[in-house]
Every structure is written in structure tokens, then in C-alpha cells.
Protein backbone atom coordinates (compact mmCIF):
# COMPACT_ATOMS: atom_id res chain seq x y z
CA UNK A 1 -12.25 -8.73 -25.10
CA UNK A 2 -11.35 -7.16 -28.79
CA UNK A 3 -13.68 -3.59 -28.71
CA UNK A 4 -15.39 -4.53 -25.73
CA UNK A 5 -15.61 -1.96 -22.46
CA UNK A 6 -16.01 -4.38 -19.86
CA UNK A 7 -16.35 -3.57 -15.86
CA UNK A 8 -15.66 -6.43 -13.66
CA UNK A 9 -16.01 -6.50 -9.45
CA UNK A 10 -13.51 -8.57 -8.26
CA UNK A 11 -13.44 -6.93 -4.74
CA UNK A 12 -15.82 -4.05 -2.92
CA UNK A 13 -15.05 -4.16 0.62
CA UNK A 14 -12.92 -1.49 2.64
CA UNK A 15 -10.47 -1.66 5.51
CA UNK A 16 -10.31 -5.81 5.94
CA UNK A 17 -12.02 -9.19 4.25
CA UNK A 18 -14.83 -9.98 5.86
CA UNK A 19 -15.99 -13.87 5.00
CA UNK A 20 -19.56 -15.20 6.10
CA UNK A 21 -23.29 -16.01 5.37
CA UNK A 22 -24.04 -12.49 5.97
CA UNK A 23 -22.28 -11.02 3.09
CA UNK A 24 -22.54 -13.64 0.78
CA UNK A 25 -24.38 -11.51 -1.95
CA UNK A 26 -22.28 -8.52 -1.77
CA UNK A 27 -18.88 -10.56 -1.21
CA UNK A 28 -16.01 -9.87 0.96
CA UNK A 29 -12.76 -9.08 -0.69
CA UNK A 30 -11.19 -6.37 -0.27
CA UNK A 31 -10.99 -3.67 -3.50
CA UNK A 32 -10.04 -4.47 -6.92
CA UNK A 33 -11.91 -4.07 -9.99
CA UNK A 34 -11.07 -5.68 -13.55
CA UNK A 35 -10.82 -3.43 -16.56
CA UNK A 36 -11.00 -5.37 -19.75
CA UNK A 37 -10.78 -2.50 -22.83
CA UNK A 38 -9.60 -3.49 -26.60
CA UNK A 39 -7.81 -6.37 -25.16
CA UNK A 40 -6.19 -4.50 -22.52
CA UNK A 41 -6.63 -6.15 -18.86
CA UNK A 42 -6.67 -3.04 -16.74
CA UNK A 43 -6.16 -4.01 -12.68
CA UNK A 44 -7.73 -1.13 -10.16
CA UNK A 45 -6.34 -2.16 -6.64
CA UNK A 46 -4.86 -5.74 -5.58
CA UNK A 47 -7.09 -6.48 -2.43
CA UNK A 48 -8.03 -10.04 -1.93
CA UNK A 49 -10.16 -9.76 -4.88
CA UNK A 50 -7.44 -9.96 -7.24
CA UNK A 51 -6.00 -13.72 -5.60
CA UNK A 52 -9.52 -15.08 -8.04
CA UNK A 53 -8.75 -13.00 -10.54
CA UNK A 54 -4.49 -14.23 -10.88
CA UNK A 55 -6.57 -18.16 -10.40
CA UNK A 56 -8.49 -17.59 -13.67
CA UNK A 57 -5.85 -15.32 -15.50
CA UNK A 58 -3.49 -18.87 -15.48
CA UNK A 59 -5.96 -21.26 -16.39
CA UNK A 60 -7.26 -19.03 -19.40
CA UNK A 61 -3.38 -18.96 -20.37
CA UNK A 62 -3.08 -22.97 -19.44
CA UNK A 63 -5.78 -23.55 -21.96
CA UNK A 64 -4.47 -21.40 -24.37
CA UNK A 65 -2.45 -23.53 -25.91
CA UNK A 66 -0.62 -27.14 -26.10
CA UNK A 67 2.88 -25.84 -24.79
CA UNK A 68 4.26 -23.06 -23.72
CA UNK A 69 5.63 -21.34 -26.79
CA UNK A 70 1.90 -21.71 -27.86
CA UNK A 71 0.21 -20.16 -24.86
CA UNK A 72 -0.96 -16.84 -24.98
CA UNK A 73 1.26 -14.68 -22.81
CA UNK A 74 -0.33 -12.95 -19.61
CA UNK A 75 -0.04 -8.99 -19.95
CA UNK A 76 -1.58 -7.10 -17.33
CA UNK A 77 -1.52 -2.86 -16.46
CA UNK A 78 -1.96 -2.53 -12.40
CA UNK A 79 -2.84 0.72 -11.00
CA UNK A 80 -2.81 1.15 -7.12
CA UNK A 81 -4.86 3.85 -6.02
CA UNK A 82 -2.76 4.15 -3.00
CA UNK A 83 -0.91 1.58 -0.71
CA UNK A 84 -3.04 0.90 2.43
CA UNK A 85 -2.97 -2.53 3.10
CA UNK A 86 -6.68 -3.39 2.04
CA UNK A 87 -5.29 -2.28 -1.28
CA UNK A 88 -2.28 -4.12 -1.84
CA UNK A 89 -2.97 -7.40 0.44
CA UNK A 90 -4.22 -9.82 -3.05
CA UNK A 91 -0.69 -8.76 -4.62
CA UNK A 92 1.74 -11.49 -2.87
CA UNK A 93 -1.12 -14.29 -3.81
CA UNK A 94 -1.46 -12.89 -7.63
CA UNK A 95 -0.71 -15.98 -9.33
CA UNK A 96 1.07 -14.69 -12.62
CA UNK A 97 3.49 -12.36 -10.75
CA UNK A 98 5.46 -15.81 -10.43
CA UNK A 99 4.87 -16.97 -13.93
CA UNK A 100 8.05 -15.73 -16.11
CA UNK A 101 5.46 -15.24 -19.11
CA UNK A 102 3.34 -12.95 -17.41
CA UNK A 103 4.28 -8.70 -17.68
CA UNK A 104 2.98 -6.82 -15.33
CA UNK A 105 2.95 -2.78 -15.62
CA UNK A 106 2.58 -1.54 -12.31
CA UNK A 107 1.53 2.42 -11.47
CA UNK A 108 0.64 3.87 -8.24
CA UNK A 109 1.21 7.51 -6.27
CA UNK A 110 4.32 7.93 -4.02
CA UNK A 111 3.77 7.51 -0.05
CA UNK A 112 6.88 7.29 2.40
CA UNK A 113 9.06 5.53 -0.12
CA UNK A 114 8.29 4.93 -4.14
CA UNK A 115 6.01 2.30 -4.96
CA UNK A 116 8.47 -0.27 -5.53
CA UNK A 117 10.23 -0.09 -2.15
CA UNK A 118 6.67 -0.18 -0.68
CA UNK A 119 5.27 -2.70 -2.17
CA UNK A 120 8.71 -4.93 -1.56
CA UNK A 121 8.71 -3.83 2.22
CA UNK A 122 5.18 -5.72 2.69
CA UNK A 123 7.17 -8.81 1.16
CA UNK A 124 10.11 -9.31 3.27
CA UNK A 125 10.97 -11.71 5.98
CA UNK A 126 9.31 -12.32 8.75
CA UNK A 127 6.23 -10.86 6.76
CA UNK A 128 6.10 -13.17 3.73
CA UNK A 129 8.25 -15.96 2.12
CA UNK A 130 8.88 -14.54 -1.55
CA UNK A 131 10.62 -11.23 -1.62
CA UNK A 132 9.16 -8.84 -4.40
CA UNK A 133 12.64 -9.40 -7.15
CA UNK A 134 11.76 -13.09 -6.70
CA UNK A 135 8.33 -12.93 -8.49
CA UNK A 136 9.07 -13.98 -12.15
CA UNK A 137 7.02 -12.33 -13.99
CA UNK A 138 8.87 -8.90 -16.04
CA UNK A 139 7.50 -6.18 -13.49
CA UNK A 140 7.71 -2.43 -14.50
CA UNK A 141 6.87 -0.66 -11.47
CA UNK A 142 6.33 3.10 -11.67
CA UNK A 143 5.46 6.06 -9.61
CA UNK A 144 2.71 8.63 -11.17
CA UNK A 145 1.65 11.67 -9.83
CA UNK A 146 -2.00 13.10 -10.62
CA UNK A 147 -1.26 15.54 -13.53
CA UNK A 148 -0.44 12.83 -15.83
CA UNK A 149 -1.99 10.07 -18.42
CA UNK A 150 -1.39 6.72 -19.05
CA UNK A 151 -1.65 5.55 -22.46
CA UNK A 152 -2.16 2.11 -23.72
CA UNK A 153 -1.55 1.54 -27.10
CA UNK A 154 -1.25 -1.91 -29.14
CA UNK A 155 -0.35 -4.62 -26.73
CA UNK A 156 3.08 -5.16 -27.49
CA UNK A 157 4.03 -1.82 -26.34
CA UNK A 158 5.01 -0.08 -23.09
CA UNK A 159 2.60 2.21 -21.55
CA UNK A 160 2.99 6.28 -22.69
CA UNK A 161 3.16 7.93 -19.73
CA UNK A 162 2.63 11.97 -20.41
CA UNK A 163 2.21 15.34 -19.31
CA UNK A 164 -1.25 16.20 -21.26
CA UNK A 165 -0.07 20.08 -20.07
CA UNK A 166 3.18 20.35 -21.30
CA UNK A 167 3.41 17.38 -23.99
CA UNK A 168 1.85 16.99 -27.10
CA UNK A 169 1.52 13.33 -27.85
CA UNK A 170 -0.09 11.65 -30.76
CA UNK A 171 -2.81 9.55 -29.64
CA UNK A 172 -3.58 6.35 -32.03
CA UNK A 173 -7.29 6.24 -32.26
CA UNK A 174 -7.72 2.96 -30.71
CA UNK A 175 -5.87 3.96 -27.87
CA UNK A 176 -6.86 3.48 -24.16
CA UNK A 177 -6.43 6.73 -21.90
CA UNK A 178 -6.22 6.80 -18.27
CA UNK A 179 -6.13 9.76 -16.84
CA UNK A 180 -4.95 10.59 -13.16
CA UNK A 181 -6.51 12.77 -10.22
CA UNK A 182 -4.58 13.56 -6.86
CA UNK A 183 -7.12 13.28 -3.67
CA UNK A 184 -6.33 15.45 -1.17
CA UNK A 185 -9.33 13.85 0.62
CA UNK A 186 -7.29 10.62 2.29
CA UNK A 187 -4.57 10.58 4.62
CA UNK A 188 -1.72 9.37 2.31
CA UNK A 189 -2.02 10.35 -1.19
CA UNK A 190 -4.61 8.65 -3.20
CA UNK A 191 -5.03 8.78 -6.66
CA UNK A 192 -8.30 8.68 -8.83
CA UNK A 193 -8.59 7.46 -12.20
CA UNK A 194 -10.72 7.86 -15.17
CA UNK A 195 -10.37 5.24 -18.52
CA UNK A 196 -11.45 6.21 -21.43
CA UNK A 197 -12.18 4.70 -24.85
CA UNK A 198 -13.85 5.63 -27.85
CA UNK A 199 -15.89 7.55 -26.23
CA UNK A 200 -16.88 5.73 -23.18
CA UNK A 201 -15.07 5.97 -20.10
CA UNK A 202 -15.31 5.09 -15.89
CA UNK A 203 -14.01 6.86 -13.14
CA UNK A 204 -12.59 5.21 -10.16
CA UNK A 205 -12.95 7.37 -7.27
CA UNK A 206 -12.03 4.70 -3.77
CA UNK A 207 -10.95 6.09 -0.17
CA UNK A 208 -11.88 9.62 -0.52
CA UNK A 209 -13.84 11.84 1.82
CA UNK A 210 -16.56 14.50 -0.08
CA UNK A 211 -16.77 18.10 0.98
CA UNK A 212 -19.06 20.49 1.01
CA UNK A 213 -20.81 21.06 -2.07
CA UNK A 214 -19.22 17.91 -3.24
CA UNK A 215 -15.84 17.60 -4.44
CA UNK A 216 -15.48 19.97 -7.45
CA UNK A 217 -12.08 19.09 -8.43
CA UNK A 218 -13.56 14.95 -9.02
CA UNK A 219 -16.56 16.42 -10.00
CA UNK A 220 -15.26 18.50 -12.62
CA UNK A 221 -12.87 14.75 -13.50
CA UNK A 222 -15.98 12.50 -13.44
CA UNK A 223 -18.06 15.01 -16.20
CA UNK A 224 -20.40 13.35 -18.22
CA UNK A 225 -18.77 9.63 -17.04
CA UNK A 226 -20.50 6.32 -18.09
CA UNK A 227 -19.77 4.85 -14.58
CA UNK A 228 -18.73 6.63 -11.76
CA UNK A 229 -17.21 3.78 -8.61
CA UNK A 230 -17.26 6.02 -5.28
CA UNK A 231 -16.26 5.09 -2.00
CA UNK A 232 -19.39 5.19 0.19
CA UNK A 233 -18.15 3.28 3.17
CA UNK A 234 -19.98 4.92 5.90
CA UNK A 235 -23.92 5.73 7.04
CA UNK A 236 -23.71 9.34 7.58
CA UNK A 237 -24.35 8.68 11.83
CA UNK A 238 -21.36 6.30 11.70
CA UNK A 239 -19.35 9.52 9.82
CA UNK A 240 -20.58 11.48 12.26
CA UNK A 241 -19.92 9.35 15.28
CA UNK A 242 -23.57 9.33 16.49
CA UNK A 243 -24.01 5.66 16.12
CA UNK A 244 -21.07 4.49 18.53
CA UNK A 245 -19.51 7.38 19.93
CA UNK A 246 -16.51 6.85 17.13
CA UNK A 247 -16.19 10.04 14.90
CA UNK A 248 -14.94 8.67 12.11
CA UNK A 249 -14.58 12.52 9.85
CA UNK A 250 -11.16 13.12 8.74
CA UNK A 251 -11.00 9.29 7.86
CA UNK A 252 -10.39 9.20 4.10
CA UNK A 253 -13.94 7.62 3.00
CA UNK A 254 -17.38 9.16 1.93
CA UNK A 255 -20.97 8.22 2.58
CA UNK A 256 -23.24 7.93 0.07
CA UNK A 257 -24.84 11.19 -0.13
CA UNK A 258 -21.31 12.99 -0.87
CA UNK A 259 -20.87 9.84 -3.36
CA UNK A 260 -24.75 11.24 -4.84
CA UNK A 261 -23.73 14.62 -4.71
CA UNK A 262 -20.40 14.03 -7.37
CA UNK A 263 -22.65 12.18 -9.64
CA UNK A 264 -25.53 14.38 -9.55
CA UNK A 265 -23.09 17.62 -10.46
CA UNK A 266 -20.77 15.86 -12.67
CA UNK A 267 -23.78 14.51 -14.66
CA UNK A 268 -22.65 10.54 -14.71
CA UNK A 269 -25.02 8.09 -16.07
CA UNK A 270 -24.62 5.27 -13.50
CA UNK A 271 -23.51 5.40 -10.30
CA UNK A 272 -21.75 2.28 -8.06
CA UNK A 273 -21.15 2.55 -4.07
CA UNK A 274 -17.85 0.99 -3.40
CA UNK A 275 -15.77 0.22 -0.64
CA UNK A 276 -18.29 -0.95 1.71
CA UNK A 277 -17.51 -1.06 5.59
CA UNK A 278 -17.08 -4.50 6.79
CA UNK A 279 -19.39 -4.32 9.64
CA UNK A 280 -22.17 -3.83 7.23
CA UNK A 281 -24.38 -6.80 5.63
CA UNK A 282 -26.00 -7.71 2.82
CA UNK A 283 -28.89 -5.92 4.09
CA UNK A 284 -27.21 -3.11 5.19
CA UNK A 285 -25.37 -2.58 2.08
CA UNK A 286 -28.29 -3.04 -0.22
CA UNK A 287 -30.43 -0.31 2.05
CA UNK A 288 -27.91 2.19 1.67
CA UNK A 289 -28.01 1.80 -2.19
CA UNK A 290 -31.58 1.98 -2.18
CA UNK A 291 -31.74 5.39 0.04
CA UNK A 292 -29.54 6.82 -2.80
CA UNK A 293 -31.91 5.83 -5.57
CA UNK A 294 -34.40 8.02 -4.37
CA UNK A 295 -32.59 10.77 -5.78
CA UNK A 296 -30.48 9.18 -8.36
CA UNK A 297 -32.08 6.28 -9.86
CA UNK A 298 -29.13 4.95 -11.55
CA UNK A 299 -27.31 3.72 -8.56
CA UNK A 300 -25.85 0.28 -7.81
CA UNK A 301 -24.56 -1.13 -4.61
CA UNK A 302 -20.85 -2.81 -6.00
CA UNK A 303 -20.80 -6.53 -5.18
CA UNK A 304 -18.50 -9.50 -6.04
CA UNK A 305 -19.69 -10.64 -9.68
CA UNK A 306 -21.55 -7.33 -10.39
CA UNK A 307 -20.19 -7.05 -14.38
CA UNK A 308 -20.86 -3.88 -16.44
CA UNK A 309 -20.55 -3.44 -20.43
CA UNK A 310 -20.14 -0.09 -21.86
């Protein structure tokens, strides 16, 4: 993982897991998306897909080394994009959240109550047997608002969280910078993030809804990105409500031509469809994807697997 950029789909699916023959290819886990950057294991979401990614997380450790003073510790950054439950569902089942080894930086906007108390409230009784403080792992859980930057420096150290307005911070050169967007385009605040490192960088743009014209403020974010992960959950007669009488506008989620439109303005190199509706197959998935390479060639349908190296 030492200078590597690696992109890893853990989970692509919006709203609720959908298991079956008929999504087999494209998976059905909710969202969550792997980070590895300088040997810094970056977490985008903890949907279902993350449960797979805790499994693997404590065997690599397990195999690390003969006992535990010898094992290499688990240190993992977390950053919600916003607390719906097809966000946050994986988290209880995260395997190293209960190992006392494992560190967990946590980050994610403010809804109702700070992230902490939200994330908690999903783990009381009758809900769930292990409360949130019972989880063994050290947990620094933070709020973060969309002006501000997350810096990840040598692993041993906190994250720098900043002000890149008002603060001048020095930035070590092998530093990891994620950098934070409010969406007004969801119905609880959502936040979109963009990674960068030496040079290369991914934006993660999930439950937003375009505008028209696009969505300047992301586009103007996701200028001159590697990789560009948009929600496109919905065929533009399902947004519409033509196809079952639903009108589904004012939702939180795009379809793929507003995903098309931020990529074609903000001049990203590769473009990945993300957050796929449930109801929609393999098949259905796949044709979407393909509609939007006419115009953008570069385009990718997300699926479980799907592995990109910057």
C-alpha cells in the first residue's frame, strides 16, 4: 500500500442490500468504498460493504504476526458522507471496532444530533446488542462541516483538521488531503469529498441530486479529477415519475446524465456511476453505463470488486 493510490468497491448499491442471481456481477451492498493512499486505509461510507472489508482487515492483522505485541495494529480514517441508514448499516458488524488494537478516526457532517450521538442512537437497545462506548477499538469521532480539510500525515499521527481559508498549515509533502464539499442537493446534509495525493486525486460525490447546467459548485470541486464516483441511482423516467407514477425529484440522487454533465464540465478523466437503485439488475445497471459512454467514453458502472490504481 506504500505510494500506491488504490480505489477499492466494497459496496455500490443505494437505499437497501439487495442479494440474488440477478445482481451477482454488480453486487449488492450497500455504499462504501476503500481508499488505500501511502499506507493510509481511507473508509467512504459503512454500508454492508464494509462487514467484508472489517472480515479481511482482521485476518491481514491475524497473520501479521506470531502474537499480539507483534501484529500490525489496525488504523483506519472513516468518513460518512451523511447518516442515512444505507450508509451507516455495515458499522455495528465492522469487525475491528471491537478489537482494542484497532483506531478508528471517524468524520462525518452534523444531522439532528452530532455524529457520535447518531451513530450511538442506531446502537442501543432494543435496536442492537453492543452499545457504541462498548466497541473496543480507540474511536475519535468528529463532526466536519464542508469548508474544511482533513489531513493525513505519517501514520502515527492524528488527523489535521483545518480551515484552508483562514489557516495556514504546513503541509508535509507526502501528505494525504481530503478536502470537504457541503451538498445542498440531499435532504439532510451530505458531504462530498475529494482525496488527493501527489498529484492524483478522486472525488466522492454519493446521494446528490444535479441541477440545471450541472452542479457548478461540485463541478468547480471535481476539476481536472482522476476519478469522479457520482450517484446515478435513477433512469431519468423513474426521476421523473413516468415509469410508475412515483416522482421521485426532490429525492437526494442523480441520474446519469446530471452524473455526465459534472464530469464533462469539470473535465475528469474517468467517470464511475454509483449508488445504483436496488430494483435495477445487472442488465439494467450495465445499460445505463453504456448510454453514458456514448458521450463520455470513460465511464464505468461501480460494482463489488471493481479496483482502480491511480
Amino acid at each position: 500500500m506504500k505510494d500506491q493510490f488504490i480505489i477499492r468497491f466494497r459496496g455500490v448499491r443505494g437505499s437497501y442490500p439487495v442479494p440474488g442471481k440477478s445482481t451477482l456481477h454488480i453486487g449488492g451492498n450497500t455504499a462504501c468504498v476503500e481508499v488505500c493512499v501511502n499506507d493510509h486505509r481511507i473508509i467512504l461510507d459503512a454500508g454492508t460493504g464494509i462487514i467484508s472489508l472489517g472480515e479481511e482487515l482482521v485476518a491481514e492483522h491475524l497473520a501479521s504476526g506470531d502474537t499480539p505485541l507483534t501484529r500490525k495494529p489496525i488504523v483506519v480514517t472513516l468518513l460518512y458522507s451523511h447518516t442515512h441508514n444505507d450508509h451507516t448499516q455495515g458499522f455495528p458488524f465492522f469487525q475491528p471496532a471491537y478489537l482494542p488494537i484497532t483506531t478508528l478516526y471517524v468524520f462525518g457532517p452534523t444531522s439532528t444530533d452530532n455524529l457520535e450521538t447518531t451513530l450511538a442512537r442506531a446502537m442501543i437497545s432494543p435496536l442492537f446488542p453492543v452499545p457504541l462506548r462498548d466497541m473496543s477499538a480507540t474511536k475519535y469521532i468528529r463532526d466536519i462541516e464542508g469548508n474544511k480539510v482533513i489531513l493525513l500525515r505519517d501514520g502515527n499521527s492524528e488527523p489535521l483538521v483545518y480551515n484552508p481559508y483562514r489557516e495556514q498549515v504546513e503541509i508535509p509533502e507526502d501528505a494525504v488531503k481530503i478536502a470537504c464539499l457541503h451538498s445542498y442537493g440531499h435532504p439532510i446534509k451530505v458531504l462530498k469529498y475529494r482525496i488527493e495525493w501527489h498529484g492524483r486525486s478522486v472525488v466522492y460525490a454519493t446521494d446528490t441530486e444535479g441541477y440545471e447546467g450541472g452542479d457548478t459548485r461540485l463541478i468547480r470541486f471535481a476539476r481536472d479529477a482522476d476519478v469522479l464516483i457520482h450517484d446515478a441511482q435513477y433512469r431519468m423516467d423513474e426521476y421523473t415519475g413516468d415509469a410508475n407514477g412515483v416522482i421521485q425529484q426532490g429525492w437526494g440522487h442523480s441520474t446519469p446524465d446530471m452524473a455526465v454533465t459534472v464530469a464533462r464540465k469539470a473535465n475528469v478523466k474517468q467517470l464511475v456511476l454509483f449508488h445504483h437503485d436496488p430494483r435495477h439488475d445487472d442488465p439494467e445497471v450495465e445499460s445505463m453505463a453504456e448510454n453514458v459512454r456514448q458521450v463520455f467514453p470513460n465511464t464505468v458502472a461501480a460494482r463489488e470488486g471493481l479496483e482502480i490504481l491511480l
